[in-house]
Protein backbone atom coordinates (compact mmCIF):
# COMPACT_ATOMS: atom_id res chain seq x y z
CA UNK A 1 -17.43 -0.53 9.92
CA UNK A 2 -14.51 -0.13 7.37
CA UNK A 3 -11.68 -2.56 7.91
CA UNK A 4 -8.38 -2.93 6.83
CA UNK A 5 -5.95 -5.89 6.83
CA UNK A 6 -2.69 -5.20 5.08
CA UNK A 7 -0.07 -8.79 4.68
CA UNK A 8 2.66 -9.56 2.75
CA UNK A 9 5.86 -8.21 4.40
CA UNK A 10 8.44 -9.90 4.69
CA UNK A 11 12.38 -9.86 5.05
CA UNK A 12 13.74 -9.59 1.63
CA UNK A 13 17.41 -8.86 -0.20
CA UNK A 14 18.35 -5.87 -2.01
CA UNK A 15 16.73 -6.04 -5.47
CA UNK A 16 14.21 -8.27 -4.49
CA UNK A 17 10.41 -8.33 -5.04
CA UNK A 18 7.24 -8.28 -2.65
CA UNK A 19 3.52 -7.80 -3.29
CA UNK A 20 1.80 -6.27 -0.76
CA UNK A 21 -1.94 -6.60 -0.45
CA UNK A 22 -4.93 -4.76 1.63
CA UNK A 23 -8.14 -6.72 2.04
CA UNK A 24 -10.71 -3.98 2.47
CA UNK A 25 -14.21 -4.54 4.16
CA UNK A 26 -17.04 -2.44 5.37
CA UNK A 27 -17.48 -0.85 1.67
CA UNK A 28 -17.67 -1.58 -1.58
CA UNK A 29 -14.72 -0.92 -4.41
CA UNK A 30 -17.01 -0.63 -6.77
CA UNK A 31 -20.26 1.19 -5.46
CA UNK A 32 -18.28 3.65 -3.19
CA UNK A 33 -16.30 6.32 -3.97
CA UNK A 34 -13.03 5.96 -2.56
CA UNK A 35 -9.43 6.85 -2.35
CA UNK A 36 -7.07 3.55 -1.51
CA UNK A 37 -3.18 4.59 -0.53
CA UNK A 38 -0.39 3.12 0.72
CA UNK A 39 1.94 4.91 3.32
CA UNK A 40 5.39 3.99 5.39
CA UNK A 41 6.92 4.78 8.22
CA UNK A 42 10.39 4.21 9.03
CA UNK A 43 11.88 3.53 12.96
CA UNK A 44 12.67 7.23 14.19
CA UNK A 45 10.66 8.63 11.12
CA UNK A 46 7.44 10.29 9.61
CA UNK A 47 4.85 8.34 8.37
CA UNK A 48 5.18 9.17 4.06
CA UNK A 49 3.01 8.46 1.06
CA UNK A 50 4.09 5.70 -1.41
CA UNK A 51 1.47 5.73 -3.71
CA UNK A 52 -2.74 5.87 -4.35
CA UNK A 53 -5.11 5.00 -6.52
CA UNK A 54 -8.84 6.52 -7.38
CA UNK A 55 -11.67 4.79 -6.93
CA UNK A 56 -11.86 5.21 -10.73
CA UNK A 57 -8.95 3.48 -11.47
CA UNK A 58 -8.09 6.09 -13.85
CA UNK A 59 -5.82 8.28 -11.88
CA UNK A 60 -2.54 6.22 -9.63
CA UNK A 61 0.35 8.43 -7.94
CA UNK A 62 3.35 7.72 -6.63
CA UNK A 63 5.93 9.50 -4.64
CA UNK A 64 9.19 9.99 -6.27
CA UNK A 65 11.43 7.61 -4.33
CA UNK A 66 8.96 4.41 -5.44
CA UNK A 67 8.32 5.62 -9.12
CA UNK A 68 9.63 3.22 -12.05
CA UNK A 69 9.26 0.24 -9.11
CA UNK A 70 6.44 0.32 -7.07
CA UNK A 71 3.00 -0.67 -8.93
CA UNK A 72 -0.64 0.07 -7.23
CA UNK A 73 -3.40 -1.76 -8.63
CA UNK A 74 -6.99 -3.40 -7.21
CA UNK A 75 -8.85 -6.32 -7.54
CA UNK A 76 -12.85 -5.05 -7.83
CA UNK A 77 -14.38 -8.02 -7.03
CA UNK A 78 -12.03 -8.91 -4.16
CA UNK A 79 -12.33 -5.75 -2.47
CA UNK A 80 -8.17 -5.61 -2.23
CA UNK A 81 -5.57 -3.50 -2.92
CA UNK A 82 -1.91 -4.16 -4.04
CA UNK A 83 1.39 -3.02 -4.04
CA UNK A 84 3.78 -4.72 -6.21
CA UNK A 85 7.50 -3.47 -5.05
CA UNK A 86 10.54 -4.63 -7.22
CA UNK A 87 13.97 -3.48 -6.98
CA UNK A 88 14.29 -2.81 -3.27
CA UNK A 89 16.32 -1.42 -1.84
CA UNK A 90 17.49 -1.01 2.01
CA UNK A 91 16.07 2.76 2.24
CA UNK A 92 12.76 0.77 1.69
CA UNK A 93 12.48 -0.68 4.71
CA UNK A 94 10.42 0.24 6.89
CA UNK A 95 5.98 -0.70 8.25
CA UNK A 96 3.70 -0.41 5.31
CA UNK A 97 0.11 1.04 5.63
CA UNK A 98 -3.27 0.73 3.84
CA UNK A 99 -5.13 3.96 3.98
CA UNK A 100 -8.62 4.23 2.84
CA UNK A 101 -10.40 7.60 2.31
CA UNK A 102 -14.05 7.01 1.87
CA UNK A 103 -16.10 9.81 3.84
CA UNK A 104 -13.71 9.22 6.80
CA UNK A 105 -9.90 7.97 6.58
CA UNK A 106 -9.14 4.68 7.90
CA UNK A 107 -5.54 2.86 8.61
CA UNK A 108 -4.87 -0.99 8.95
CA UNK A 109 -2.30 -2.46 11.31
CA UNK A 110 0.84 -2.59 8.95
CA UNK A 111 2.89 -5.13 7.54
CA UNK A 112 6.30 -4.96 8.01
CA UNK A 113 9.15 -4.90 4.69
CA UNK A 114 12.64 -5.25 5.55
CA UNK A 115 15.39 -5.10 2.97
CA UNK A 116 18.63 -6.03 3.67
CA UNK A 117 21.15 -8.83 2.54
């Protein structure tokens, strides 16, 4: 059974840092093919893409409101997923969510980023 537990969030001042991380279980980073994303959702709004990588590690995206300050990357052997956030800014706040898509989509829990001074 796939497994996700996201951690990390935190309350944090405008122009800080945070590393987010997603410790996957239930498959295999590097025997499955996978897509790993990260998604938010605002109080009182959608849930919205921040940013993905392949299970390749060739190919990361990132929505346009994160780009030039959000950074996706993996650790293999760890099974875990990261999201490295400088420069924040208030608009970022909001519940943060791992997303795997390997041959069903699963969600963790959330962690929770707040920005503000």
């Amino acid at each position: 059974q796939v497994q996700l537990v996201e951690s990390g969030g935190d309350l944090v001042q405008p122009g800080g840092s945070l590393k987010l991380s997603c410790a996957a279980s239930g498959f295999s980073f590097i025997f499955s093919n996978h897509v790993m994303s990260w998604y938010r959702q605002a109080p009182g709004k959608e849930r919205e893409f921040v940013a993905s990588i392949t299970s390749s590690g060739d190919s990361a995206d990132y929505a346009d409101s994160v780009k030039g300050r959000f950074g996706i990357s993996r650790d293999m052997r760890k099974n875990t997923m990261y999201l490295q956030m400088n420069s924040l800014k208030p608009e970022d706040t909001a519940m943060y969510y791992c997303r795997a898509d390997v041959r069903n989509v699963y969600w963790g829990q959330g962690t929770q980023v707040t920005v503000s001074s």
